[in-house]
PDB file of N, CA and C in Angstrom:
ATOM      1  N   UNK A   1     205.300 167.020  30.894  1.00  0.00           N
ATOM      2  CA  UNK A   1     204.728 167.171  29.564  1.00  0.00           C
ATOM      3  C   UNK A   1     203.529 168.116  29.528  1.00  0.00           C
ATOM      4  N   UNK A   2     202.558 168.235  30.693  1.00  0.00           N
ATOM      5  CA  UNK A   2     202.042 168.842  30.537  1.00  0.00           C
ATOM      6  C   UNK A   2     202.210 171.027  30.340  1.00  0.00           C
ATOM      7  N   UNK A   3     203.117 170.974  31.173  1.00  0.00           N
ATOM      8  CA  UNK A   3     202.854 172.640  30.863  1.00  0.00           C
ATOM      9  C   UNK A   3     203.736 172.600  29.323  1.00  0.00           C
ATOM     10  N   UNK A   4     204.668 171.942  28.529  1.00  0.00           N
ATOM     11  CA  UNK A   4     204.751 171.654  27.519  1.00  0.00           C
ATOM     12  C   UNK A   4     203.141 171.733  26.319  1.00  0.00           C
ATOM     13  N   UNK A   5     202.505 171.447  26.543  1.00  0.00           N
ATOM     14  CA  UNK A   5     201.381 171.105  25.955  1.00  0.00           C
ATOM     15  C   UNK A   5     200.634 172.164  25.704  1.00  0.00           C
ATOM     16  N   UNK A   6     200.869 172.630  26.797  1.00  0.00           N
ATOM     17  CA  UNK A   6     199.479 174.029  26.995  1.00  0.00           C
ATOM     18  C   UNK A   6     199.940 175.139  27.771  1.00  0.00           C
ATOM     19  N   UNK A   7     201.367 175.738  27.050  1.00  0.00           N
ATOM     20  CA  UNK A   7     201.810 176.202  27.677  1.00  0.00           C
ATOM     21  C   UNK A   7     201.244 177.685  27.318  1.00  0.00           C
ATOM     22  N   UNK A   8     200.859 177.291  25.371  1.00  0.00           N
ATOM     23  CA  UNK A   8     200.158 178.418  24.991  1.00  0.00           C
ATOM     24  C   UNK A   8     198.398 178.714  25.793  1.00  0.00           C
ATOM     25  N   UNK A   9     197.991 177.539  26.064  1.00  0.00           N
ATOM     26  CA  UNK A   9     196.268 177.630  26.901  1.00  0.00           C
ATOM     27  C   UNK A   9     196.496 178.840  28.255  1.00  0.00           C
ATOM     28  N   UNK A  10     196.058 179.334  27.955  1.00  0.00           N
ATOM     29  CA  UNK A  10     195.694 180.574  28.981  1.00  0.00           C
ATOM     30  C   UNK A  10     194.567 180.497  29.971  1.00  0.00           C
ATOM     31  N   UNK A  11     193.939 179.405  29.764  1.00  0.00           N
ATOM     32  CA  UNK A  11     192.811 178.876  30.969  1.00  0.00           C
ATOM     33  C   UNK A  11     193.658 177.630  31.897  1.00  0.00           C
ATOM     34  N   UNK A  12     194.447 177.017  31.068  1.00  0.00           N
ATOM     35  CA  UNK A  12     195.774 176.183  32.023  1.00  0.00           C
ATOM     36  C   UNK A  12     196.787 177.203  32.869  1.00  0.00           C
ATOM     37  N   UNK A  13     197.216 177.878  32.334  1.00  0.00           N
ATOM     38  CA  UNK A  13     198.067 179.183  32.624  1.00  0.00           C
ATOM     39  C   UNK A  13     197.749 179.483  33.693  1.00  0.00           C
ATOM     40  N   UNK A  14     195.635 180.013  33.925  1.00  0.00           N
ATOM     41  CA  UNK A  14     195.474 180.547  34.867  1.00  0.00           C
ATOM     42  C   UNK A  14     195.174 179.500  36.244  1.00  0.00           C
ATOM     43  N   UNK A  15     195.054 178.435  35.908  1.00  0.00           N
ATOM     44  CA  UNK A  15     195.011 177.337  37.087  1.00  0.00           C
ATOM     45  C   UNK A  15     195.794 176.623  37.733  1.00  0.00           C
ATOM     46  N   UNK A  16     197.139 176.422  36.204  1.00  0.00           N
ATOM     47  CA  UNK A  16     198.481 175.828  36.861  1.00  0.00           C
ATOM     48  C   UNK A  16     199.226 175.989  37.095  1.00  0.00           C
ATOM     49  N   UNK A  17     200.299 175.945  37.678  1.00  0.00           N
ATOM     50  CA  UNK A  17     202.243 176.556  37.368  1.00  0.00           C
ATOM     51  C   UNK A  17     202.523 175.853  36.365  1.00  0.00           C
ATOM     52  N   UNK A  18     203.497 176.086  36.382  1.00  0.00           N
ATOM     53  CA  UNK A  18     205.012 175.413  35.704  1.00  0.00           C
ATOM     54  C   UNK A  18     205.268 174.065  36.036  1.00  0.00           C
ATOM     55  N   UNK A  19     205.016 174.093  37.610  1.00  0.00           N
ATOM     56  CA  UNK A  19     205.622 172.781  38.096  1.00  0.00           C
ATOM     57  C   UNK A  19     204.176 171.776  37.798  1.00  0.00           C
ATOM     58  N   UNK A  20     203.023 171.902  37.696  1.00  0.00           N
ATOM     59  CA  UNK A  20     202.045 171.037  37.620  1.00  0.00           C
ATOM     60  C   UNK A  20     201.932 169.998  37.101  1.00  0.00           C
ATOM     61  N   UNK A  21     202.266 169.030  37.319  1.00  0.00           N
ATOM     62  CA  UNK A  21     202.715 167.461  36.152  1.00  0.00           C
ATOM     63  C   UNK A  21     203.950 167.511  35.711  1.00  0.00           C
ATOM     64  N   UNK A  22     204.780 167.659  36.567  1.00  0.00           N
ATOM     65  CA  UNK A  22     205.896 167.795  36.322  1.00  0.00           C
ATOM     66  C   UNK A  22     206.424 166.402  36.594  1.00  0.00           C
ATOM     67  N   UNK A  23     207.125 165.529  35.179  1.00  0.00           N
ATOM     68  CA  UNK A  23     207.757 163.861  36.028  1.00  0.00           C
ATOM     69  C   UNK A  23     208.968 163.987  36.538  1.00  0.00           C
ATOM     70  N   UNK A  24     209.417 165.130  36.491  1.00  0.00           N
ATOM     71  CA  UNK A  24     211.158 165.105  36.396  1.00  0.00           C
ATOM     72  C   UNK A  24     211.830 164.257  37.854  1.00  0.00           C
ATOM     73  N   UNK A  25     211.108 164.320  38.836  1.00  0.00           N
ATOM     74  CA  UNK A  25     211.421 163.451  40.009  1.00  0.00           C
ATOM     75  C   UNK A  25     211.124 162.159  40.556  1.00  0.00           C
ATOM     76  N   UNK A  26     209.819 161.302  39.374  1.00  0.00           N
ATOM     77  CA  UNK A  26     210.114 160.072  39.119  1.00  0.00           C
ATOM     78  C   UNK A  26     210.867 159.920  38.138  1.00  0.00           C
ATOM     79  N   UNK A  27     211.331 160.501  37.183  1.00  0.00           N
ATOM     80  CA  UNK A  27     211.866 160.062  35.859  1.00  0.00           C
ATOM     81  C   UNK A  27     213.716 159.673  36.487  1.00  0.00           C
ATOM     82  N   UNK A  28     213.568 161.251  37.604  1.00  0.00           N
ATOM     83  CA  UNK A  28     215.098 160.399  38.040  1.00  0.00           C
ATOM     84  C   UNK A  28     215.474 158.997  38.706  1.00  0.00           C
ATOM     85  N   UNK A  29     213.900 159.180  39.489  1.00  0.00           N
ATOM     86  CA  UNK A  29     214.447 157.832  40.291  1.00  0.00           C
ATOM     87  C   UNK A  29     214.079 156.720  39.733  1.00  0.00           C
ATOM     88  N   UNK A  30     213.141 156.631  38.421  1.00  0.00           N
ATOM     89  CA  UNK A  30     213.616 155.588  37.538  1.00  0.00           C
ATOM     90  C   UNK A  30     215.161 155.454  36.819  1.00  0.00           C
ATOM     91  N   UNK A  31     215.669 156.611  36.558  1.00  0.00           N
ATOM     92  CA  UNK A  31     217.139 156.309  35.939  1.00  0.00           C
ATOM     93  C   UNK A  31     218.056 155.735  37.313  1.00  0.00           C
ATOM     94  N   UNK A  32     217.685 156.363  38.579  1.00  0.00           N
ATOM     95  CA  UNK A  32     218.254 155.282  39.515  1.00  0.00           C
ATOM     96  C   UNK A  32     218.237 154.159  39.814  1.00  0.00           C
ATOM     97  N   UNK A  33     216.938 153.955  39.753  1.00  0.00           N
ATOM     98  CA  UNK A  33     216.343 152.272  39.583  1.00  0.00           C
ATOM     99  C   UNK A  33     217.331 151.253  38.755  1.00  0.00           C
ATOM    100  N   UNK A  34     217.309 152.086  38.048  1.00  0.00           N
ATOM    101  CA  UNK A  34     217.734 151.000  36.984  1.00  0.00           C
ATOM    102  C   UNK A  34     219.498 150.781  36.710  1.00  0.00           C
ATOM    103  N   UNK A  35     220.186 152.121  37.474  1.00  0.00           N
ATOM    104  CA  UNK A  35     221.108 151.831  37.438  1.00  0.00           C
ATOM    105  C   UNK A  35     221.872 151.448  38.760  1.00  0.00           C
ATOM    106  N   UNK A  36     220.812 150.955  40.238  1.00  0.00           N
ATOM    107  CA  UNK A  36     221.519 150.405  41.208  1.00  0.00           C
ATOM    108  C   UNK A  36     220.707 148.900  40.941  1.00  0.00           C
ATOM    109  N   UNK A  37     222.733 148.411  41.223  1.00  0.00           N
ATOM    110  CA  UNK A  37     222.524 146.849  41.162  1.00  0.00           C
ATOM    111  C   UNK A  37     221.750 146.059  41.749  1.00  0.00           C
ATOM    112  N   UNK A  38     221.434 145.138  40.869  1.00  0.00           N
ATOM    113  CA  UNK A  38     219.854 144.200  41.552  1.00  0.00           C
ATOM    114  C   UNK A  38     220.740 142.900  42.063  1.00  0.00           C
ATOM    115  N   UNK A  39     221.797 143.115  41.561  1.00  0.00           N
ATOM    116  CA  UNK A  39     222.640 141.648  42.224  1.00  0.00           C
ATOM    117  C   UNK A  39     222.787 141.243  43.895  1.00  0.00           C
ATOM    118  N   UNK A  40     222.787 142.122  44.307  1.00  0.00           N
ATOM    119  CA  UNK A  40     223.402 142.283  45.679  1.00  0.00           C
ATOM    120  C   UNK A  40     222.503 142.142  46.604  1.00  0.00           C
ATOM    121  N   UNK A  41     221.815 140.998  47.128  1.00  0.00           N
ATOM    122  CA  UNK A  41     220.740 140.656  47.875  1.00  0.00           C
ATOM    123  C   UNK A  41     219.293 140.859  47.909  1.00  0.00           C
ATOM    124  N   UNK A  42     218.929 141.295  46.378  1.00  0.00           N
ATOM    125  CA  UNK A  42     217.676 141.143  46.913  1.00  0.00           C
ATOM    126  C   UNK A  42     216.898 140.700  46.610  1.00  0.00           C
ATOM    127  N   UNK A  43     217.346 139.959  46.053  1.00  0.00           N
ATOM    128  CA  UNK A  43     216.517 137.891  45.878  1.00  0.00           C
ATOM    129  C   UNK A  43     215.434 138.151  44.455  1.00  0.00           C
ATOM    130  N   UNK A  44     215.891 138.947  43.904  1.00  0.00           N
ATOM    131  CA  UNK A  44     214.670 138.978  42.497  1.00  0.00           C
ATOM    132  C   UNK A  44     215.627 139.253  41.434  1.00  0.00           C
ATOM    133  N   UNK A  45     214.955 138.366  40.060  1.00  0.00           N
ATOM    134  CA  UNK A  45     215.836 138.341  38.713  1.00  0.00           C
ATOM    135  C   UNK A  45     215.786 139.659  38.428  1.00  0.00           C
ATOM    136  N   UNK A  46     216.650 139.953  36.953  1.00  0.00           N
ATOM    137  CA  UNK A  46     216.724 140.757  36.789  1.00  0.00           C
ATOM    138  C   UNK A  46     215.178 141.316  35.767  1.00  0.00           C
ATOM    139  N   UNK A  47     214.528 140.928  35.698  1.00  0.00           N
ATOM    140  CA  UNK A  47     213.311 140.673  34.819  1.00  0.00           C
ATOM    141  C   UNK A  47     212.396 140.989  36.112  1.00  0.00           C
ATOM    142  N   UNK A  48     212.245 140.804  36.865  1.00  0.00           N
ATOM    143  CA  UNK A  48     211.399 141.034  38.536  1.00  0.00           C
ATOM    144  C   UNK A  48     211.883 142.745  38.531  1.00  0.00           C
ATOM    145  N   UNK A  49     213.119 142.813  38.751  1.00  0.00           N
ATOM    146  CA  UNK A  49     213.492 144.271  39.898  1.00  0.00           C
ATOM    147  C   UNK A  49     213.017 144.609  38.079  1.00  0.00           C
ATOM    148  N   UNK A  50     213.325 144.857  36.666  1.00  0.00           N
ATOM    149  CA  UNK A  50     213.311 145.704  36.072  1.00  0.00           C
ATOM    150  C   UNK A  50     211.849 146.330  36.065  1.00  0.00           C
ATOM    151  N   UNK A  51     210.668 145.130  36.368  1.00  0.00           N
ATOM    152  CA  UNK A  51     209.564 145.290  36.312  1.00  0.00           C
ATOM    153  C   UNK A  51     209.324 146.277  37.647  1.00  0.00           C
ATOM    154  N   UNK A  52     210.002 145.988  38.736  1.00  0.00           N
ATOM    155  CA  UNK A  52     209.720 147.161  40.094  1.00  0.00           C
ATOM    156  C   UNK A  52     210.022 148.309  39.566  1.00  0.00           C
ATOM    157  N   UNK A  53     210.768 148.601  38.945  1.00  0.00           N
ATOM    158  CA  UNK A  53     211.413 150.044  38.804  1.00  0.00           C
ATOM    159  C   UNK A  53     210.431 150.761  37.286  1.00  0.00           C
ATOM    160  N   UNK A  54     209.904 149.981  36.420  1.00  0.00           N
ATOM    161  CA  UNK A  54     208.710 150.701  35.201  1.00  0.00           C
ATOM    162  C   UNK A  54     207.854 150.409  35.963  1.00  0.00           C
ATOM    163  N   UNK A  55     206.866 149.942  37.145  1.00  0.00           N
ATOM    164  CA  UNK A  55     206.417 150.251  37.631  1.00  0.00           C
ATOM    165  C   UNK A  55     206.222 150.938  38.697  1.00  0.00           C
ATOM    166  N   UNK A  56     207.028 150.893  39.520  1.00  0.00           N
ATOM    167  CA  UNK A  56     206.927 152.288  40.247  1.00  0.00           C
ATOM    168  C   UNK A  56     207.000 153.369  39.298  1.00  0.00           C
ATOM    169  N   UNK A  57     207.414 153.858  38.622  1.00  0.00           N
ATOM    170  CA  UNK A  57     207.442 154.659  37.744  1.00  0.00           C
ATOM    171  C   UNK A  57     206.053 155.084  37.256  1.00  0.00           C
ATOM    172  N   UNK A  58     205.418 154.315  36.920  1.00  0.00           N
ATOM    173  CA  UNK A  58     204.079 154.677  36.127  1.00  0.00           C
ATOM    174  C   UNK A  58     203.141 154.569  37.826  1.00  0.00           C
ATOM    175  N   UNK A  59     203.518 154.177  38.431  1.00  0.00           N
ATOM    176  CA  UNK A  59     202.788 154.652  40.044  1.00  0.00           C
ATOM    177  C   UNK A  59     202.943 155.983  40.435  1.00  0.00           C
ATOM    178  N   UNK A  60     204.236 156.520  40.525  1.00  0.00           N
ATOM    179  CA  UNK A  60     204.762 157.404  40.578  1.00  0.00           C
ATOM    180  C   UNK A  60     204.048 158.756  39.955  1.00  0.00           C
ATOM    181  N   UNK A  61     204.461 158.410  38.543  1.00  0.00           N
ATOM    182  CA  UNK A  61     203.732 159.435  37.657  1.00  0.00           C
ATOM    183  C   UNK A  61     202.058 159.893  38.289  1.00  0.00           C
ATOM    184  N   UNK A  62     201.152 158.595  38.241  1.00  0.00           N
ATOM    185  CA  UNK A  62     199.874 158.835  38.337  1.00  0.00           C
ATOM    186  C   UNK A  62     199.827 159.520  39.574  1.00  0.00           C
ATOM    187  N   UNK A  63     200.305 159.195  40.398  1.00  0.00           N
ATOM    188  CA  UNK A  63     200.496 160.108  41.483  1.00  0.00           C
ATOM    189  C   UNK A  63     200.531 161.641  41.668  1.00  0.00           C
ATOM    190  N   UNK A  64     201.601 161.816  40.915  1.00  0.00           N
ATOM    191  CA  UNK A  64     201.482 162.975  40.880  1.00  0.00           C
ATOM    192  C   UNK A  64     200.163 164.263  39.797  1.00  0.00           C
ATOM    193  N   UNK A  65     199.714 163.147  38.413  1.00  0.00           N
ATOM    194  CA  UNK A  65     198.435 163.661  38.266  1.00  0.00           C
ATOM    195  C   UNK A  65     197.761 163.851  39.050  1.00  0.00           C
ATOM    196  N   UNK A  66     197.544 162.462  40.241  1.00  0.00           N
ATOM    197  CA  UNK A  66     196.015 162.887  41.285  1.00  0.00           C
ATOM    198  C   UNK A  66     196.426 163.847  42.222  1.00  0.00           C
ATOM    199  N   UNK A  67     197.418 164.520  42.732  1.00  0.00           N
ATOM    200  CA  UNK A  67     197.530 165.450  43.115  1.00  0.00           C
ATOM    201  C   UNK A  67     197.485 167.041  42.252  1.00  0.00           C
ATOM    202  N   UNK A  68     197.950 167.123  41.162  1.00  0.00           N
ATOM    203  CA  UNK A  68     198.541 168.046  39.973  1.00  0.00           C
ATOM    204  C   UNK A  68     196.674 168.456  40.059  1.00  0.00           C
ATOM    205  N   UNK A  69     196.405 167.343  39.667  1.00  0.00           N
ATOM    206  CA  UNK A  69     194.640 167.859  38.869  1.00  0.00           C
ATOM    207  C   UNK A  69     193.668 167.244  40.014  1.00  0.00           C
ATOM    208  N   UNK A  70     193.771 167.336  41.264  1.00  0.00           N
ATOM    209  CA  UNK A  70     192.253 167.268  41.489  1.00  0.00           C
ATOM    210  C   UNK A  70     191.369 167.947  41.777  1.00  0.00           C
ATOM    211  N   UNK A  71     190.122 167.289  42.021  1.00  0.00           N
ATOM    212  CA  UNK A  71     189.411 168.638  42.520  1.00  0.00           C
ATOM    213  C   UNK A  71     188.108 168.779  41.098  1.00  0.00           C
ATOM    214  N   UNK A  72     187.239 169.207  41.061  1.00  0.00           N
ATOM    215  CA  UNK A  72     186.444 168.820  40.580  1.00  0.00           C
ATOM    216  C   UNK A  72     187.161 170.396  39.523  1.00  0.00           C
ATOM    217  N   UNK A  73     186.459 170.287  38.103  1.00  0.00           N
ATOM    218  CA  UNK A  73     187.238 170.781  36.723  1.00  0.00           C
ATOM    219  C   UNK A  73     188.185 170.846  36.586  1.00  0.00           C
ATOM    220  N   UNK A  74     189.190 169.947  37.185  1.00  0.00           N
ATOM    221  CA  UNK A  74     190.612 169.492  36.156  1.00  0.00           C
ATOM    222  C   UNK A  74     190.261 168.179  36.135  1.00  0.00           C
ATOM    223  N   UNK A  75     189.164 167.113  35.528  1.00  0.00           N
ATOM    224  CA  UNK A  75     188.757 166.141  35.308  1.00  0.00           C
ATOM    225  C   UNK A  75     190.048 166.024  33.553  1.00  0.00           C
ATOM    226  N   UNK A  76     189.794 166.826  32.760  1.00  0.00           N
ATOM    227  CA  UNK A  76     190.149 166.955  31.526  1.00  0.00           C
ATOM    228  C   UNK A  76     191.529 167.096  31.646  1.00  0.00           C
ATOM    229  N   UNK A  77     192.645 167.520  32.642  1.00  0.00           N
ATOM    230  CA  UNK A  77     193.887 168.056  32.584  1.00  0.00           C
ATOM    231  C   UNK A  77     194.273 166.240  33.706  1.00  0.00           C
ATOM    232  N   UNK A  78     194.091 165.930  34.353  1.00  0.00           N
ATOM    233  CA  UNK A  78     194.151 164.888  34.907  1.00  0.00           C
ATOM    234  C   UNK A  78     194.068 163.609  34.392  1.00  0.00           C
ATOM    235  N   UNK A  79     192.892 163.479  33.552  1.00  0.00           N
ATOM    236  CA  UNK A  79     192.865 162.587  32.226  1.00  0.00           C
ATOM    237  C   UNK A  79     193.614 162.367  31.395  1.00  0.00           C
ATOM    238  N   UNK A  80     194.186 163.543  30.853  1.00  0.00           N
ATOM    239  CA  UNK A  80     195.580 163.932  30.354  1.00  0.00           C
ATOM    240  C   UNK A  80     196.675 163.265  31.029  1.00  0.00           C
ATOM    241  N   UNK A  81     196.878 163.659  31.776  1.00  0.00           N
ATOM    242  CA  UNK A  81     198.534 163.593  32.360  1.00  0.00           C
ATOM    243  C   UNK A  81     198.411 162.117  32.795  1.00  0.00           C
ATOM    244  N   UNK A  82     197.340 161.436  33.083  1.00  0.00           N
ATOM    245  CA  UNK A  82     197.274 159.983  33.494  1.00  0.00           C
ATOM    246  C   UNK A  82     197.757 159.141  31.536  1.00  0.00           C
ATOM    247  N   UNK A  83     197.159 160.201  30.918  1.00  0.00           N
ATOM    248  CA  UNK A  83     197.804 159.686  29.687  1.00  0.00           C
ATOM    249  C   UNK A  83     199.150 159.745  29.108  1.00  0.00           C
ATOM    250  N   UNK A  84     199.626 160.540  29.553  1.00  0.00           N
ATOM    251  CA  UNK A  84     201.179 160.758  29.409  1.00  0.00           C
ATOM    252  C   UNK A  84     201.696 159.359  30.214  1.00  0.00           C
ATOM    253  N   UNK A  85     201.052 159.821  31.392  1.00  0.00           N
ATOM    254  CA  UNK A  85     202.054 158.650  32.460  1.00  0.00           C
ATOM    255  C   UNK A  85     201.945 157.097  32.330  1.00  0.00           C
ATOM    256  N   UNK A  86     201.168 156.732  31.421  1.00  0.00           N
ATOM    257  CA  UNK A  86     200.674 155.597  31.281  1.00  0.00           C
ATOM    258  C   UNK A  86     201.870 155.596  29.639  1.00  0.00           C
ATOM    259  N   UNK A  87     201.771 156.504  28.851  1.00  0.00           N
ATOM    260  CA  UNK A  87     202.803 156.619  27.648  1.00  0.00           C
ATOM    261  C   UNK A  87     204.376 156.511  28.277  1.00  0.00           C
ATOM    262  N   UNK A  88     204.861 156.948  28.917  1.00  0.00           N
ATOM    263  CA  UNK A  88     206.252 156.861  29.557  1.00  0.00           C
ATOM    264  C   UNK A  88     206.655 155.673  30.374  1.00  0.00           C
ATOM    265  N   UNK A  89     205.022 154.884  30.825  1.00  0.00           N
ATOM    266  CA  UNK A  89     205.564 153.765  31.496  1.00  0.00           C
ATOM    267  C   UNK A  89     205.760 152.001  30.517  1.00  0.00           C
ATOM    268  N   UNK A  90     204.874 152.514  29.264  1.00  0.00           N
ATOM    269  CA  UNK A  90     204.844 151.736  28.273  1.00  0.00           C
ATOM    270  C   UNK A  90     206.255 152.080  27.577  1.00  0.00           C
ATOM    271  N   UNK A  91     206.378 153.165  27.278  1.00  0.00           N
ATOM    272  CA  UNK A  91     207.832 153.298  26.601  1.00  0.00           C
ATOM    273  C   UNK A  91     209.517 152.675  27.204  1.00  0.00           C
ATOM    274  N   UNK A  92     209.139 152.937  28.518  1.00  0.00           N
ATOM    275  CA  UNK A  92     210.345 151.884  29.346  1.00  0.00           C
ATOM    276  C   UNK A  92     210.182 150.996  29.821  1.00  0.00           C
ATOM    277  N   UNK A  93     208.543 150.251  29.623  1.00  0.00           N
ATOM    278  CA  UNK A  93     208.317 148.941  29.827  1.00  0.00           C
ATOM    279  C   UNK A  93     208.990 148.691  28.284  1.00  0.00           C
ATOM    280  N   UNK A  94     208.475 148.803  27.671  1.00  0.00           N
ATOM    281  CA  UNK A  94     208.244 148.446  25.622  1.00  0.00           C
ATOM    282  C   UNK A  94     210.139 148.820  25.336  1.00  0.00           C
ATOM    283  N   UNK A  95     210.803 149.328  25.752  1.00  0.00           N
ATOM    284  CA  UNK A  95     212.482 150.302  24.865  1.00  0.00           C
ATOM    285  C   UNK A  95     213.204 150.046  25.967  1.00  0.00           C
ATOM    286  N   UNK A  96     212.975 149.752  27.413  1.00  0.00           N
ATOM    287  CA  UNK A  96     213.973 150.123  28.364  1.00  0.00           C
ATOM    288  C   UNK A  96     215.179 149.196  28.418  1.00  0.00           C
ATOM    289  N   UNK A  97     215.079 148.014  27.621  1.00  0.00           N
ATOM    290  CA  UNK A  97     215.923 146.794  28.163  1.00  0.00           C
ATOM    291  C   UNK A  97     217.096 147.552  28.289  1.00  0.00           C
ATOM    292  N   UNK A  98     217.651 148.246  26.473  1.00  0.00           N
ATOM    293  CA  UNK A  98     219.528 148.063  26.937  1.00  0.00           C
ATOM    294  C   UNK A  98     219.256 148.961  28.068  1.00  0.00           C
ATOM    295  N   UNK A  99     218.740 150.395  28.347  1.00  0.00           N
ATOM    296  CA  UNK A  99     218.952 151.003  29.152  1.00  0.00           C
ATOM    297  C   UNK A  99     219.281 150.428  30.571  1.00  0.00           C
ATOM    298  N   UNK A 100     218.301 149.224  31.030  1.00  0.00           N
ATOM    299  CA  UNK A 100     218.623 148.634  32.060  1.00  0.00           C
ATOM    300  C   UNK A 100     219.913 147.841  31.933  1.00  0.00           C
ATOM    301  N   UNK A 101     220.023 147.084  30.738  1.00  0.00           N
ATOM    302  CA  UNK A 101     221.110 146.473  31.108  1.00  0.00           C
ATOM    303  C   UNK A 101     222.510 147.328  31.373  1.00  0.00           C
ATOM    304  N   UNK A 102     222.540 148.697  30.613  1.00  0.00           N
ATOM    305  CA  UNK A 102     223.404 149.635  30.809  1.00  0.00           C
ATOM    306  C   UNK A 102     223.573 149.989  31.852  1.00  0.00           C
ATOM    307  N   UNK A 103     222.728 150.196  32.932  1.00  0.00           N
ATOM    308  CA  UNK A 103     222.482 150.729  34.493  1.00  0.00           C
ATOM    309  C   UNK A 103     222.827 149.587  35.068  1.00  0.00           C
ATOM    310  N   UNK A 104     222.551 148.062  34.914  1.00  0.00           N
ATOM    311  CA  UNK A 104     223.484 147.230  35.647  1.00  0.00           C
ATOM    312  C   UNK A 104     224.532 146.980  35.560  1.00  0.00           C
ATOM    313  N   UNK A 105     225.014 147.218  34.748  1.00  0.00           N
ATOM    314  CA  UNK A 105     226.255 146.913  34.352  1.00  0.00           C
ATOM    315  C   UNK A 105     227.286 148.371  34.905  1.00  0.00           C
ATOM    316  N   UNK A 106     226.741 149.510  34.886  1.00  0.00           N
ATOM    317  CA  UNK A 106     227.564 150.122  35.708  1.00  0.00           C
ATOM    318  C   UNK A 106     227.143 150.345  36.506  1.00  0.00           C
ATOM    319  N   UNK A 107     226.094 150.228  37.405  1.00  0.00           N
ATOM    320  CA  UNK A 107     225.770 150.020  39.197  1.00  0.00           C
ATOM    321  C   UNK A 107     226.621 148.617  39.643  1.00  0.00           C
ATOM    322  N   UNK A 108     226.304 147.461  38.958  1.00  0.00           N
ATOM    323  CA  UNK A 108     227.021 146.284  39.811  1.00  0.00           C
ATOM    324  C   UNK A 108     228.098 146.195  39.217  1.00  0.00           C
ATOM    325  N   UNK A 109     228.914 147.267  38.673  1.00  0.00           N
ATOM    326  CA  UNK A 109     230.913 146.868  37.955  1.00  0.00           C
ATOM    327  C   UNK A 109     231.050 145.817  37.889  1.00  0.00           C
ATOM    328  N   UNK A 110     230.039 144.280  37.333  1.00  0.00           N
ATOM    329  CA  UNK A 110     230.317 143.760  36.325  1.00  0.00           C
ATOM    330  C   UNK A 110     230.298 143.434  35.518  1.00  0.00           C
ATOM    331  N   UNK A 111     230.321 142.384  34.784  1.00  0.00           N
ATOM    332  CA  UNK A 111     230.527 141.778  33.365  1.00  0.00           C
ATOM    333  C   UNK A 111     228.621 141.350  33.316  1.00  0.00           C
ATOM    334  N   UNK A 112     228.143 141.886  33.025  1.00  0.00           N
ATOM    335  CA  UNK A 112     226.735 141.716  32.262  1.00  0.00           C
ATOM    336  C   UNK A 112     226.634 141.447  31.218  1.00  0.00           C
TER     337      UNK A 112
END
């Protein structure tokens, strides 16, 4: 989201890439999360693993802000993107159910 944002800022331009806050590689392995089956040994409801997988996710994300922005003056671009990532982890904490139940149901081929 971020080079989205400021893609027109030309003082971001000159400090960041493209790739800088980029979620696209937790965002997948939340859509993996959620669509390998929680049935199959590993001893937590489905309400437990859904909670592992929006949270790693919003771990994930922040992560990659404190790398993306540190360093002393990207205080303001870091602040940011911790705000995004904190928005995306509320949104599939807060919207994700069918999605999960959709991902179990075709990770564990059955009747959910």
């Amino acid at each position: 989201p971020m080079w989205f944002f400021h893609k027109n800022d030309e003082g971001y331009r000159a400090l960041h890439g493209e790739n800088d806050g980029n979620f696209l590689d937790p965002c997948n392995a939340h859509d993996s999360c959620y669509g390998t089956c929680n049935s199959s040994g590993r001893g937590t409801s489905d309400d437990a693993y859904r909670t592992i997988c929006d949270t790693t996710l919003g771990e994930s994300l922040r992560e990659i802000c404190d790398r993306a922005y540190a360093g002393q003056g990207n205080e303001f671009y870091r602040q940011e993107c911790w705000t995004y990532a904190s928005m995306y982890e509320f949104w599939v904490t807060s919207g994700g159910q069918k999605s999960f139940d959709a991902g179990q149901k075709e990770g564990c081929n059955c009747c959910y």
